[in-house]
PDB file of N, CA and C in Angstrom:
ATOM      1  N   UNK A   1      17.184 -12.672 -37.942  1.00  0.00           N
ATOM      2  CA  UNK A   1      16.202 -13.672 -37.599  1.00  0.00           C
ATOM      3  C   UNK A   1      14.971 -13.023 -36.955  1.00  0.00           C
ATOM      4  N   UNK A   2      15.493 -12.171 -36.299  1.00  0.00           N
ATOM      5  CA  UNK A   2      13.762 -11.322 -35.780  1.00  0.00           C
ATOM      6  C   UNK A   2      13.224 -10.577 -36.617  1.00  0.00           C
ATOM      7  N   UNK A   3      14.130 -10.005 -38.002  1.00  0.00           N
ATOM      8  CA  UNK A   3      12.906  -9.501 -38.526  1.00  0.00           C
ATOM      9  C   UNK A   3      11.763 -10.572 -39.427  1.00  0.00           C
ATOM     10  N   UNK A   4      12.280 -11.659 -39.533  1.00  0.00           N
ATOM     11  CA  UNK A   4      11.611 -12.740 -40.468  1.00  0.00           C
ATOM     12  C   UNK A   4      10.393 -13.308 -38.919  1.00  0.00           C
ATOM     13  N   UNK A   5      10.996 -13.067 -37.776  1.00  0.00           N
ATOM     14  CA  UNK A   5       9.594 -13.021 -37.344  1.00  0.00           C
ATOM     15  C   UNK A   5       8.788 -12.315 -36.811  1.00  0.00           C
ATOM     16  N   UNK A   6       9.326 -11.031 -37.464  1.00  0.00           N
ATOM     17  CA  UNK A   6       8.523  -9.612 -37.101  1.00  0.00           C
ATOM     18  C   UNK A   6       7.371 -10.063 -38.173  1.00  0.00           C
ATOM     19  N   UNK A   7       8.139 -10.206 -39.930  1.00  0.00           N
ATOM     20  CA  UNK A   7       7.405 -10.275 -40.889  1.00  0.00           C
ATOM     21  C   UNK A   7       6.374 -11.139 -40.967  1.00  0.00           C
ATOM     22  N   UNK A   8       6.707 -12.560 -40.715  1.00  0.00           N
ATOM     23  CA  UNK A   8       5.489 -13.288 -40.567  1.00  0.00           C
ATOM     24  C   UNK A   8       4.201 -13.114 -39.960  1.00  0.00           C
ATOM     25  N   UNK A   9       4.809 -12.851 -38.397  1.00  0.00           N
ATOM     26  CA  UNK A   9       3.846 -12.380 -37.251  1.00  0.00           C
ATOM     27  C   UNK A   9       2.715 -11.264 -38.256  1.00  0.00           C
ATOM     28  N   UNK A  10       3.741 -10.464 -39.429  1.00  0.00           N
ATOM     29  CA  UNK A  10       2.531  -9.619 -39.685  1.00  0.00           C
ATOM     30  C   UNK A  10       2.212  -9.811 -40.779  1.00  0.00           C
ATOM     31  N   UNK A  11       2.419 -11.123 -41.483  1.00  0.00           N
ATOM     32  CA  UNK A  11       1.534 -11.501 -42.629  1.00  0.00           C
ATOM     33  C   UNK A  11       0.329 -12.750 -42.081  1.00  0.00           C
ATOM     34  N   UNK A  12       0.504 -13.367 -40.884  1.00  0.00           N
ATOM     35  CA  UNK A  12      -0.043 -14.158 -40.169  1.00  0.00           C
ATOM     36  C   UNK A  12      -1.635 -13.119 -39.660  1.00  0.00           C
ATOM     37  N   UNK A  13      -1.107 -12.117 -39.220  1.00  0.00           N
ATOM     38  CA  UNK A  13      -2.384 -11.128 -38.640  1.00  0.00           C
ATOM     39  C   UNK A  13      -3.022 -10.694 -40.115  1.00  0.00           C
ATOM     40  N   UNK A  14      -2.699 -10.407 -40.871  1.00  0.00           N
ATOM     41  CA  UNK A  14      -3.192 -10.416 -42.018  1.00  0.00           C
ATOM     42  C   UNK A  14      -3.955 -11.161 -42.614  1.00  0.00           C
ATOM     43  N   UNK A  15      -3.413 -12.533 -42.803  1.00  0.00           N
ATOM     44  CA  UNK A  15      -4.378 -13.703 -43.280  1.00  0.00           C
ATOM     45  C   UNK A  15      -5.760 -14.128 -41.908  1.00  0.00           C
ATOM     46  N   UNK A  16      -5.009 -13.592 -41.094  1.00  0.00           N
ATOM     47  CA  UNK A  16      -6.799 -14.058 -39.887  1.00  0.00           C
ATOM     48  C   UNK A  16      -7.232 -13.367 -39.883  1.00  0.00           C
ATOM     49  N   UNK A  17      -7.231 -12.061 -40.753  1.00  0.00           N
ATOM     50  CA  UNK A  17      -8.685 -11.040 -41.001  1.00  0.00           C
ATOM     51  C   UNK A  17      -9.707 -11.816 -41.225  1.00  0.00           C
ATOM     52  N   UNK A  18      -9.351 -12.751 -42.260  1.00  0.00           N
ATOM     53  CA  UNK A  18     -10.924 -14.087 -42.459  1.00  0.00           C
ATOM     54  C   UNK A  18     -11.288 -14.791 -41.574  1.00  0.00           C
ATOM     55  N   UNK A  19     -10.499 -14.913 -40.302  1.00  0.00           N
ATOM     56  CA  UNK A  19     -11.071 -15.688 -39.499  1.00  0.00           C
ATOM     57  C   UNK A  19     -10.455 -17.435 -39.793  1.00  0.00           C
ATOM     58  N   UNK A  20      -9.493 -17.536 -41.022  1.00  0.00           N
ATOM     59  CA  UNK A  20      -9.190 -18.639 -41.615  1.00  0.00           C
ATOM     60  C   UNK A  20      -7.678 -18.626 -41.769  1.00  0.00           C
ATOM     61  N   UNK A  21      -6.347 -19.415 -41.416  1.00  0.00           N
ATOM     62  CA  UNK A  21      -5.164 -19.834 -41.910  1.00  0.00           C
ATOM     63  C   UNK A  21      -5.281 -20.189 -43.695  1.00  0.00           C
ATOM     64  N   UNK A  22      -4.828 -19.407 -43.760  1.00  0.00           N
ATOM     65  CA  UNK A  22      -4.648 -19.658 -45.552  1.00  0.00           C
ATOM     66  C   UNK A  22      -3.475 -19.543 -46.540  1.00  0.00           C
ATOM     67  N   UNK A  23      -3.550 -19.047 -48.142  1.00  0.00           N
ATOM     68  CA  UNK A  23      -2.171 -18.939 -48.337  1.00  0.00           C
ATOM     69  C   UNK A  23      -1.545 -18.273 -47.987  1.00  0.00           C
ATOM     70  N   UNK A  24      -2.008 -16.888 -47.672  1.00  0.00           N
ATOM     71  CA  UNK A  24      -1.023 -16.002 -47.485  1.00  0.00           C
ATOM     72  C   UNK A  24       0.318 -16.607 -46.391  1.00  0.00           C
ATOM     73  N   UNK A  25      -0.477 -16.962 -45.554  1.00  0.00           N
ATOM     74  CA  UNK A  25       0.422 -17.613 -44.100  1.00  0.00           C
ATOM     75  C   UNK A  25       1.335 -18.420 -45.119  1.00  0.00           C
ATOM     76  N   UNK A  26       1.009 -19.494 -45.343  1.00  0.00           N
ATOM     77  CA  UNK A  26       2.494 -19.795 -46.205  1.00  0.00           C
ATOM     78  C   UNK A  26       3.069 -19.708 -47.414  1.00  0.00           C
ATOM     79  N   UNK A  27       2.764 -18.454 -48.024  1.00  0.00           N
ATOM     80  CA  UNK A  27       3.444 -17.749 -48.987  1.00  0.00           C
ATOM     81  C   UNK A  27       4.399 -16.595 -47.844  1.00  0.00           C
ATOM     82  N   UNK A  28       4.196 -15.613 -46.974  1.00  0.00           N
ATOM     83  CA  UNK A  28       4.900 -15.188 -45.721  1.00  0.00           C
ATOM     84  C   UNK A  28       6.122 -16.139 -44.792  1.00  0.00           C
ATOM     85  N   UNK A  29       5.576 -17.191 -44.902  1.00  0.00           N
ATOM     86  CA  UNK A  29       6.473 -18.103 -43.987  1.00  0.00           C
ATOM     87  C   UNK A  29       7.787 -18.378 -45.107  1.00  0.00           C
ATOM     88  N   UNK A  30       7.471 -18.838 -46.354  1.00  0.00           N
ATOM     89  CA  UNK A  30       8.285 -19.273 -47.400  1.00  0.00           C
ATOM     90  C   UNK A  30       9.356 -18.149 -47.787  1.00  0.00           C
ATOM     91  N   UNK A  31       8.548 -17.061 -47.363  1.00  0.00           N
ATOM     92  CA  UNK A  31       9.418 -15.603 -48.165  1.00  0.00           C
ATOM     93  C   UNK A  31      10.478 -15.403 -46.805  1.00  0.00           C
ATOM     94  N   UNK A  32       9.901 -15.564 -45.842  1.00  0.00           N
ATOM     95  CA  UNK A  32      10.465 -14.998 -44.617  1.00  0.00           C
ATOM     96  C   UNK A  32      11.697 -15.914 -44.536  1.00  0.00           C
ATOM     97  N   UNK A  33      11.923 -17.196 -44.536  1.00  0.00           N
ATOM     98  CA  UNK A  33      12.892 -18.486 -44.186  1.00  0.00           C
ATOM     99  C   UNK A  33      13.871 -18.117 -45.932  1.00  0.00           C
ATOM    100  N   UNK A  34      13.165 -17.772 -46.409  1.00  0.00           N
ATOM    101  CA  UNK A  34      14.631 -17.743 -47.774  1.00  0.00           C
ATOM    102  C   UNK A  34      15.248 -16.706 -48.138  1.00  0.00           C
ATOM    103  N   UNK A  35      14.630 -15.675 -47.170  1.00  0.00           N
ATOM    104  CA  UNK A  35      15.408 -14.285 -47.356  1.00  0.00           C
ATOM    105  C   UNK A  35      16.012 -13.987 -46.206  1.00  0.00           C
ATOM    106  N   UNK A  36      16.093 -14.859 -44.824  1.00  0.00           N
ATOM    107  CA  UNK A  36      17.075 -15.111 -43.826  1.00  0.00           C
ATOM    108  C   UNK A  36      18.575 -14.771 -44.143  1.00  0.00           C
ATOM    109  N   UNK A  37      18.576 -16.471 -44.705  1.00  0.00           N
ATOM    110  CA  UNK A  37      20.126 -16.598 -45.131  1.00  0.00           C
ATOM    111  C   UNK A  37      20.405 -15.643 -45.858  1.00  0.00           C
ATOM    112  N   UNK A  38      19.705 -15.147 -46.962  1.00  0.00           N
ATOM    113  CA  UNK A  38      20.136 -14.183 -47.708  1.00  0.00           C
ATOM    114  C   UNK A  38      20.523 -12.943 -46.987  1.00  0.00           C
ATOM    115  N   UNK A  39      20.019 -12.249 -45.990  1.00  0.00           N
ATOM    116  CA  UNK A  39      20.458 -11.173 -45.307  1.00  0.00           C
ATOM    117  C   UNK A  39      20.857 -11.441 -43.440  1.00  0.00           C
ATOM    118  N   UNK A  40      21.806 -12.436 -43.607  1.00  0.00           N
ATOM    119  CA  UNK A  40      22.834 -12.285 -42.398  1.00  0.00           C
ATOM    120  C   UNK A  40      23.790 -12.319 -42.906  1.00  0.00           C
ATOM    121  N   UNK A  41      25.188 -12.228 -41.611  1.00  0.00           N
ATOM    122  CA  UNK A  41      26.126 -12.448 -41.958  1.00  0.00           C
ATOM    123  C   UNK A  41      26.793 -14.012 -42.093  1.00  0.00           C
ATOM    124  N   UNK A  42      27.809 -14.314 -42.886  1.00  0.00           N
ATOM    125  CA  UNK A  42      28.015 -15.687 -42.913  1.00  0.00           C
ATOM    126  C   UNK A  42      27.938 -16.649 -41.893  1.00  0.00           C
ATOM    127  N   UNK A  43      28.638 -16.111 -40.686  1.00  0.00           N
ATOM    128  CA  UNK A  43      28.753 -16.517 -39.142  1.00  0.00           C
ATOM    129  C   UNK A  43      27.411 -17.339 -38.927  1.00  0.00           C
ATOM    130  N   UNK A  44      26.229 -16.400 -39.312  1.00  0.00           N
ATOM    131  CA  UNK A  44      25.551 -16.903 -38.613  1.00  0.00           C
ATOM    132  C   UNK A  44      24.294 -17.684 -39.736  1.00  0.00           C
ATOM    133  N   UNK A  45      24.985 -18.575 -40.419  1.00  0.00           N
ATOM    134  CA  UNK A  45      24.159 -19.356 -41.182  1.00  0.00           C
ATOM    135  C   UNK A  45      23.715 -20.164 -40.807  1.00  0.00           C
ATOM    136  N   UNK A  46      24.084 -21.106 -39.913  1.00  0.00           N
ATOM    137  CA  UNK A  46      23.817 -22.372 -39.089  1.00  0.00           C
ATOM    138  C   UNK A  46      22.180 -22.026 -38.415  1.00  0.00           C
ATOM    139  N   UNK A  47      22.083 -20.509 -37.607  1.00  0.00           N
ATOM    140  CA  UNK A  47      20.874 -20.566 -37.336  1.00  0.00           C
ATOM    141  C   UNK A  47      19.824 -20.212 -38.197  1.00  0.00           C
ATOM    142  N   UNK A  48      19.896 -19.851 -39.671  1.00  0.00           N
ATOM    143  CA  UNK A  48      18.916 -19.837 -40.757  1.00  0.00           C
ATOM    144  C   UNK A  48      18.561 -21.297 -41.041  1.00  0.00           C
ATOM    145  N   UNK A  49      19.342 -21.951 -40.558  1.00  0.00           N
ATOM    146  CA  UNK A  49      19.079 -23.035 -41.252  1.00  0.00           C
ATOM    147  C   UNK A  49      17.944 -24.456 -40.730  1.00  0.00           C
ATOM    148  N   UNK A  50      18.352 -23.850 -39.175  1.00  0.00           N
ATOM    149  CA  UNK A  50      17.554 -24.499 -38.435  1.00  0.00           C
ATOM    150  C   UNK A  50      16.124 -23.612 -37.865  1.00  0.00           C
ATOM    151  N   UNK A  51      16.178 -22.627 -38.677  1.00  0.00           N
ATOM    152  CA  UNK A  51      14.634 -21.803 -38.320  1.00  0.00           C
ATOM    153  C   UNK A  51      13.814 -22.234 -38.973  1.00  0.00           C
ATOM    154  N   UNK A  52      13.484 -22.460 -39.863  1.00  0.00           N
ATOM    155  CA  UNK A  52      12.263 -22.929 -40.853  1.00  0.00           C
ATOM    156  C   UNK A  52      11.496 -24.146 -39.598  1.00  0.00           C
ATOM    157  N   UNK A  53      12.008 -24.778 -39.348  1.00  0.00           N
ATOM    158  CA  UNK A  53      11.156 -26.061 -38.821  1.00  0.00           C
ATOM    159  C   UNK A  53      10.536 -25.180 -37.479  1.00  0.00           C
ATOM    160  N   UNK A  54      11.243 -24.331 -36.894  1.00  0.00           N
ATOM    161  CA  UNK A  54      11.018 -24.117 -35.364  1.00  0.00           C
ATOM    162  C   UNK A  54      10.274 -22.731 -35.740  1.00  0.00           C
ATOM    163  N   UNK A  55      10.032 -22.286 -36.941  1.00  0.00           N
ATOM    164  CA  UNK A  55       9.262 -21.102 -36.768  1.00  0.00           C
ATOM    165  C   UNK A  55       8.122 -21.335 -37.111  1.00  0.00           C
ATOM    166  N   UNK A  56       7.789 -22.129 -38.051  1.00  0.00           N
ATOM    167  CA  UNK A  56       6.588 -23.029 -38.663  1.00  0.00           C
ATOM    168  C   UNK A  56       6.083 -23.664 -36.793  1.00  0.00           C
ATOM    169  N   UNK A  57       6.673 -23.988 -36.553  1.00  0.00           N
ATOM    170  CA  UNK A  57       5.790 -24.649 -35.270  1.00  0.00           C
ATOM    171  C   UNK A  57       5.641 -23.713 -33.890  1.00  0.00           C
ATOM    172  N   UNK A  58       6.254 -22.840 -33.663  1.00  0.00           N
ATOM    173  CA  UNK A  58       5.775 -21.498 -32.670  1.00  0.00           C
ATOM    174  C   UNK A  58       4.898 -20.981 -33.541  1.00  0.00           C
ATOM    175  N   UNK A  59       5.301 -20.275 -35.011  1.00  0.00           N
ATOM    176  CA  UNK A  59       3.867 -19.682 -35.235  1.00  0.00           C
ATOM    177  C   UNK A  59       2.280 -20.488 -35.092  1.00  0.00           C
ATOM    178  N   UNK A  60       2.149 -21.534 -35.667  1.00  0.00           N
ATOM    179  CA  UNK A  60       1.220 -22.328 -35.480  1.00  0.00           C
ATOM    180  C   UNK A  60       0.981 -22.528 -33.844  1.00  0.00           C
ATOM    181  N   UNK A  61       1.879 -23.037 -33.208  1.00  0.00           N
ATOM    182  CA  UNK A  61       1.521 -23.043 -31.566  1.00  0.00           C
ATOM    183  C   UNK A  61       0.762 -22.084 -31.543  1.00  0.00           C
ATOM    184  N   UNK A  62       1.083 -20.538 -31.494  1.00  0.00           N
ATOM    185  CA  UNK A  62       0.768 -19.088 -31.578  1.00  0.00           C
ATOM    186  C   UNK A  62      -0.707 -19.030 -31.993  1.00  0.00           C
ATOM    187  N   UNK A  63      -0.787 -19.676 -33.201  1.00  0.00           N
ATOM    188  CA  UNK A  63      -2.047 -19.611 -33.256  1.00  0.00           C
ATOM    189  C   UNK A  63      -3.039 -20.536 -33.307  1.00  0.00           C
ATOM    190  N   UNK A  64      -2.790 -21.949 -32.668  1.00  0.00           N
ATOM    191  CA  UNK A  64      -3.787 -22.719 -31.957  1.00  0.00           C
ATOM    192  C   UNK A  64      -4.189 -22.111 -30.870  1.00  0.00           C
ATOM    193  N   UNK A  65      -3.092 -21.425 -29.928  1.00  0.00           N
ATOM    194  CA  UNK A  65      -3.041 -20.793 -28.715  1.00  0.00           C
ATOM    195  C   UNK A  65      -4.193 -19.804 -28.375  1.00  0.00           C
ATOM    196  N   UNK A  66      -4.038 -18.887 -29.395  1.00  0.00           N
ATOM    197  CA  UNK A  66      -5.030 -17.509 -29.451  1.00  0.00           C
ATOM    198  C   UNK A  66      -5.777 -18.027 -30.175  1.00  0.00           C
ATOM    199  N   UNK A  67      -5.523 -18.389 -31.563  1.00  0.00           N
ATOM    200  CA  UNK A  67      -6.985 -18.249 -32.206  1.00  0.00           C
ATOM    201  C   UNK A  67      -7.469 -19.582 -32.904  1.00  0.00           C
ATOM    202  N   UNK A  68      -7.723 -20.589 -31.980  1.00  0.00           N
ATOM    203  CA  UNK A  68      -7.663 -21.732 -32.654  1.00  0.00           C
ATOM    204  C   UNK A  68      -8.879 -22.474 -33.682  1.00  0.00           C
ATOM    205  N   UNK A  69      -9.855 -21.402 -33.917  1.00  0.00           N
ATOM    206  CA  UNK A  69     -10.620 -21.705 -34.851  1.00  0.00           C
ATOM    207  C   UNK A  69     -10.122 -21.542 -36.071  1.00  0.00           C
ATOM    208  N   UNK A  70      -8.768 -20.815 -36.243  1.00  0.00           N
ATOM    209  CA  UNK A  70      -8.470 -19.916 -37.660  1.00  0.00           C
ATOM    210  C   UNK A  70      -7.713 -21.447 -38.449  1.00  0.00           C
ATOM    211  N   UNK A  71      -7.244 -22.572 -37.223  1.00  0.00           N
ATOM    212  CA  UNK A  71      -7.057 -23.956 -38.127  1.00  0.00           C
ATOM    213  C   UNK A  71      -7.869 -24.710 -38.295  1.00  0.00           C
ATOM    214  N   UNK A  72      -7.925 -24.996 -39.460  1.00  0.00           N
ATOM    215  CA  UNK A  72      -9.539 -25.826 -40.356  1.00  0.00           C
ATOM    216  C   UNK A  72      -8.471 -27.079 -40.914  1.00  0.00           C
ATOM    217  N   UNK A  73      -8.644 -28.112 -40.397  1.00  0.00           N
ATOM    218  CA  UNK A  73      -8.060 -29.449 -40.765  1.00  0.00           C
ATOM    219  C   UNK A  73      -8.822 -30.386 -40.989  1.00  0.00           C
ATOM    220  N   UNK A  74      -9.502 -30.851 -42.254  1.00  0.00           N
ATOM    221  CA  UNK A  74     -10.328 -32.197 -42.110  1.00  0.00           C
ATOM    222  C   UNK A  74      -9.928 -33.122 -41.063  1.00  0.00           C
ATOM    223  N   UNK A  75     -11.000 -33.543 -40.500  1.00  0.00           N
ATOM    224  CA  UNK A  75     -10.549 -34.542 -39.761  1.00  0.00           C
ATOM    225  C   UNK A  75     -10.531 -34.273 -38.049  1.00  0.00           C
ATOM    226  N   UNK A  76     -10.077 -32.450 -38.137  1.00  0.00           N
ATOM    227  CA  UNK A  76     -10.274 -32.619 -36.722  1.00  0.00           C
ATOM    228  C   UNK A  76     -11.147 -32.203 -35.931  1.00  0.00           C
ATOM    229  N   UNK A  77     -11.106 -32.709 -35.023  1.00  0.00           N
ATOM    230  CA  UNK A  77     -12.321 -32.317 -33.782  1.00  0.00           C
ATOM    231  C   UNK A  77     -12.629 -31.096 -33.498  1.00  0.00           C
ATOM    232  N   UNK A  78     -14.106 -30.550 -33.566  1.00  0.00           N
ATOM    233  CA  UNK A  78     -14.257 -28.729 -33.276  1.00  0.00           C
ATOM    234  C   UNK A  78     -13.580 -28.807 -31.894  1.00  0.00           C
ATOM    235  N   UNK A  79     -13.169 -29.871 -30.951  1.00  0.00           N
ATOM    236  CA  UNK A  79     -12.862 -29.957 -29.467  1.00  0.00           C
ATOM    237  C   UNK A  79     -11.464 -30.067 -29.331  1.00  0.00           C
ATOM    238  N   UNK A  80     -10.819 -30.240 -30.206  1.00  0.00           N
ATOM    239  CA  UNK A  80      -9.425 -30.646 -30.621  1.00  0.00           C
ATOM    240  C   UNK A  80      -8.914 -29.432 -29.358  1.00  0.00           C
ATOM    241  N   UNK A  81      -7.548 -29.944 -28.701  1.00  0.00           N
ATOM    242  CA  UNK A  81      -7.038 -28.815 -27.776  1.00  0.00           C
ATOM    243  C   UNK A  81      -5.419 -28.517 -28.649  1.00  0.00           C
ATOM    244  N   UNK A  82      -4.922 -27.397 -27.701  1.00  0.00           N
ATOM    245  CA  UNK A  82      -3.943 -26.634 -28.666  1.00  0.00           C
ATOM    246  C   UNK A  82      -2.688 -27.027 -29.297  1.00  0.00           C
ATOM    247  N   UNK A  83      -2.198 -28.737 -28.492  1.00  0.00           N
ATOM    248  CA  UNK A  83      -0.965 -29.299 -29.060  1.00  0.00           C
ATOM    249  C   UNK A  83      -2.136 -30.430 -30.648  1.00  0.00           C
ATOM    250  N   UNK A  84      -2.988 -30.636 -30.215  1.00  0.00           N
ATOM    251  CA  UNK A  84      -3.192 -31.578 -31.048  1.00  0.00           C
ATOM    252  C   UNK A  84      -3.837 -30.305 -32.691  1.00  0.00           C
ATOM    253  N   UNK A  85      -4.468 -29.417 -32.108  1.00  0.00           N
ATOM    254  CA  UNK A  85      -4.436 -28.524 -33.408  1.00  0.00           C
ATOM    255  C   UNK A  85      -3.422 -28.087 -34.124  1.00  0.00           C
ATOM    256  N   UNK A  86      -1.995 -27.642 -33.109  1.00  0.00           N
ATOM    257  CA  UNK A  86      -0.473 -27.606 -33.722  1.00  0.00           C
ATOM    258  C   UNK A  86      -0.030 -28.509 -34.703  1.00  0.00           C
ATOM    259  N   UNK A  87       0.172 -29.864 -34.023  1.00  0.00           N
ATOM    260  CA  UNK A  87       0.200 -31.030 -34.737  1.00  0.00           C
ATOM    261  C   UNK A  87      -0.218 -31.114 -35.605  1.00  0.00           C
ATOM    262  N   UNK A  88      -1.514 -31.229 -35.911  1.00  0.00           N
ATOM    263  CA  UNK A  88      -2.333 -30.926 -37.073  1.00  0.00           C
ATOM    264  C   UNK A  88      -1.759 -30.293 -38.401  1.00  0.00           C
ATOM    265  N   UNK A  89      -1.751 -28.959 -37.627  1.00  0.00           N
ATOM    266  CA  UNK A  89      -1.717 -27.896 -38.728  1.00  0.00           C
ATOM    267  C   UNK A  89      -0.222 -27.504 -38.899  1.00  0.00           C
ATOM    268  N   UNK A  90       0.794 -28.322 -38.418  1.00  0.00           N
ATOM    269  CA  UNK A  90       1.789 -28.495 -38.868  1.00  0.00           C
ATOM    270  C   UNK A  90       2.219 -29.771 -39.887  1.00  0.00           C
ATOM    271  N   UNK A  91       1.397 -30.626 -39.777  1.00  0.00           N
ATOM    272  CA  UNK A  91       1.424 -32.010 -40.694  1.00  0.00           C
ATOM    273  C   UNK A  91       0.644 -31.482 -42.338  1.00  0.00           C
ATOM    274  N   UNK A  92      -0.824 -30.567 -42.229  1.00  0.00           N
ATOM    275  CA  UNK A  92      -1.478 -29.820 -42.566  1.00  0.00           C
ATOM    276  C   UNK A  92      -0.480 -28.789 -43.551  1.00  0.00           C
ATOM    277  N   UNK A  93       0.561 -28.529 -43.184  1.00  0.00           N
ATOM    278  CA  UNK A  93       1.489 -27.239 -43.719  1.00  0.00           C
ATOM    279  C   UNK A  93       2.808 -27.692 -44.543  1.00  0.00           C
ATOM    280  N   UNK A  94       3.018 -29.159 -44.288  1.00  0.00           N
ATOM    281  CA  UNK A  94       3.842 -30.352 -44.304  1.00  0.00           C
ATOM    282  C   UNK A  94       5.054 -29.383 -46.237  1.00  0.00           C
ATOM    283  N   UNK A  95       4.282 -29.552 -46.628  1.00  0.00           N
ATOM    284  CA  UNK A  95       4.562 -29.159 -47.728  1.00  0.00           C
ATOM    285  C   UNK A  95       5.184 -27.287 -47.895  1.00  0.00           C
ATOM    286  N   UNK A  96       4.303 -26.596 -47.065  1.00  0.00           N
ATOM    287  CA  UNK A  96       5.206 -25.217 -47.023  1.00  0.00           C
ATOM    288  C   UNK A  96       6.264 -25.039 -46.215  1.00  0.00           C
ATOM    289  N   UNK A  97       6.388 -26.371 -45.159  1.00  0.00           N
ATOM    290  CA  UNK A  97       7.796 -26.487 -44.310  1.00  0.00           C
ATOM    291  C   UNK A  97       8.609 -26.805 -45.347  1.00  0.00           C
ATOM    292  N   UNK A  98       8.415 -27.854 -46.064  1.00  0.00           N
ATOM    293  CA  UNK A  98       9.695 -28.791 -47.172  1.00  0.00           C
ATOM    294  C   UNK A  98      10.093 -27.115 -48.097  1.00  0.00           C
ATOM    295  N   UNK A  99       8.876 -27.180 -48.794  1.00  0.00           N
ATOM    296  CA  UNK A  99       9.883 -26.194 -50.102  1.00  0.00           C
ATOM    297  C   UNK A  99      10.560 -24.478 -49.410  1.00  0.00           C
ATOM    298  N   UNK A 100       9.881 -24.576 -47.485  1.00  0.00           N
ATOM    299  CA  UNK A 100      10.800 -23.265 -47.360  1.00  0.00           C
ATOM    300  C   UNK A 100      12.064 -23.564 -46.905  1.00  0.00           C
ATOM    301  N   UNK A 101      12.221 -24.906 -46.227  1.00  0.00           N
ATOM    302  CA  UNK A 101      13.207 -25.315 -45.570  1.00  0.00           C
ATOM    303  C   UNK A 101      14.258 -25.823 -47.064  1.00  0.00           C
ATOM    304  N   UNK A 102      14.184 -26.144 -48.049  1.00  0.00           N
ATOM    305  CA  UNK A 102      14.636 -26.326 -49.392  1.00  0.00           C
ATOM    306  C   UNK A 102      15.124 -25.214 -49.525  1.00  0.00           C
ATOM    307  N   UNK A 103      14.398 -24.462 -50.087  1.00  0.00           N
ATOM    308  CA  UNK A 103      15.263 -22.792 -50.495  1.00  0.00           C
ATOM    309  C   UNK A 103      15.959 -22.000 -49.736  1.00  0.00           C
ATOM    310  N   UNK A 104      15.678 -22.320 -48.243  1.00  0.00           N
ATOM    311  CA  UNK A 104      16.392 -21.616 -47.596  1.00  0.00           C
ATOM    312  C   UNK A 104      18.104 -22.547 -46.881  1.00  0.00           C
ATOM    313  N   UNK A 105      18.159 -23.709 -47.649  1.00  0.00           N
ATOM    314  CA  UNK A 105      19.422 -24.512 -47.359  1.00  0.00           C
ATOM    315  C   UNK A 105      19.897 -24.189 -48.877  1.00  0.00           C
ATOM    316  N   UNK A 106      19.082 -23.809 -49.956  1.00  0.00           N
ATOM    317  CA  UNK A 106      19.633 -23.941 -51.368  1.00  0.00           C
ATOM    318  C   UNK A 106      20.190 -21.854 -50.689  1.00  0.00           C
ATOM    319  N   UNK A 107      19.362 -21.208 -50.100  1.00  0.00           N
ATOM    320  CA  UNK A 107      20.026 -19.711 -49.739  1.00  0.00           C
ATOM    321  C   UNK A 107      21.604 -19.911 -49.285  1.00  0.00           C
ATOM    322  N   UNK A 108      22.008 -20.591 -48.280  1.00  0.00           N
ATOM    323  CA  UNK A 108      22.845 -21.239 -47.418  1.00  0.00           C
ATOM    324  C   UNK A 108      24.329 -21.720 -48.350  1.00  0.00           C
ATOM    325  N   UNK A 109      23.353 -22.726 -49.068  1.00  0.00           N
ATOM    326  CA  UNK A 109      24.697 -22.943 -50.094  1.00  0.00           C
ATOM    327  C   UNK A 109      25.393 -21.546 -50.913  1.00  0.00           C
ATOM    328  N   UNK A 110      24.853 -21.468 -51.554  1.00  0.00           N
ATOM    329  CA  UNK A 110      24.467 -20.084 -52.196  1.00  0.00           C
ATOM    330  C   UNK A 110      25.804 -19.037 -51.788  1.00  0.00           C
ATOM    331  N   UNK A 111      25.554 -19.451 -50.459  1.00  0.00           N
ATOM    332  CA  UNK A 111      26.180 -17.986 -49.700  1.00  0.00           C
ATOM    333  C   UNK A 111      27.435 -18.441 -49.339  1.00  0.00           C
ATOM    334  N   UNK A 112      27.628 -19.655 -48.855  1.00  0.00           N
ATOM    335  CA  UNK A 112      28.910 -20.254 -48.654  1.00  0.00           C
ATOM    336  C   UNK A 112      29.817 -20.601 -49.645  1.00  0.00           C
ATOM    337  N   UNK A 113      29.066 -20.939 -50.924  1.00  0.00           N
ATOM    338  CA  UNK A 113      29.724 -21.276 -52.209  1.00  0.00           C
ATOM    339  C   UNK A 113      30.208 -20.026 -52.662  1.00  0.00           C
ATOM    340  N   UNK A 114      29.592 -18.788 -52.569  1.00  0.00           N
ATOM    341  CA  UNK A 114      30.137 -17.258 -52.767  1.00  0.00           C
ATOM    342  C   UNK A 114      30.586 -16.555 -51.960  1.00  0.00           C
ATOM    343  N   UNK A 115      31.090 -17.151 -50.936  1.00  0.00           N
ATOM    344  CA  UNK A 115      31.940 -16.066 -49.858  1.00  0.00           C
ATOM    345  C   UNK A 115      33.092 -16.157 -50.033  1.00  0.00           C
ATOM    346  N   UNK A 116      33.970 -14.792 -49.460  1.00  0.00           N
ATOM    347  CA  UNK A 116      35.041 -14.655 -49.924  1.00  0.00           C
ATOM    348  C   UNK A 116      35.522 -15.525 -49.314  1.00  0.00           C
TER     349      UNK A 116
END
């Protein structure tokens, strides 16, 4: 689980070279949550499963926190403060939470349906 948020953390610094949250951030987030399950041990599937939602929203905290111009949300206020930019740009992301949190419960099955 820490290296999926070693990895993000450094596809996240990557995409704010522009100064902008973009795909990369959730093409990184998606890769990071479905290759979890895939590389633990069985034991500990339960917490792959519940990371996707809670890493999607620290990273974003993370970066309303530090760099909160890098979220661009129609709609919101250049004054917007750091829970309501989270919010945002987690409703904003709505869709790279579903299909990582999807593949990474379809990882899950996967692994339980093939264990010895």
């Amino acid at each position: 689980m820490a290296l999926a948020v070693v990895s993000l953390t450094a596809v996240t610094a990557l995409d704010l070279i522009d100064g902008r949250l973009g795909f990369l951030f959730s093409l990184g987030f998606v890769l990071a949550v479905v290759t979890a399950p895939l590389s633990v041990d069985v034991r500990s599937l339960l917490t792959t499963g519940v990371m996707p939602p809670v890493l999607l929203i620290v990273a974003l905290w993370n970066i309303a926190l530090f760099f909160p111009e890098a979220i661009v949300v129609d709609g919101l206020p250049t004054d917007a403060g750091t829970l309501a930019r989270t919010i945002a740009a987690v409703i904003d992301h709505g869709i790279t939470l579903v299909v990582g949190h999807v593949l990474a419960l379809a990882g899950i099955v996967v692994r339980v349906v093939t264990a010895p």
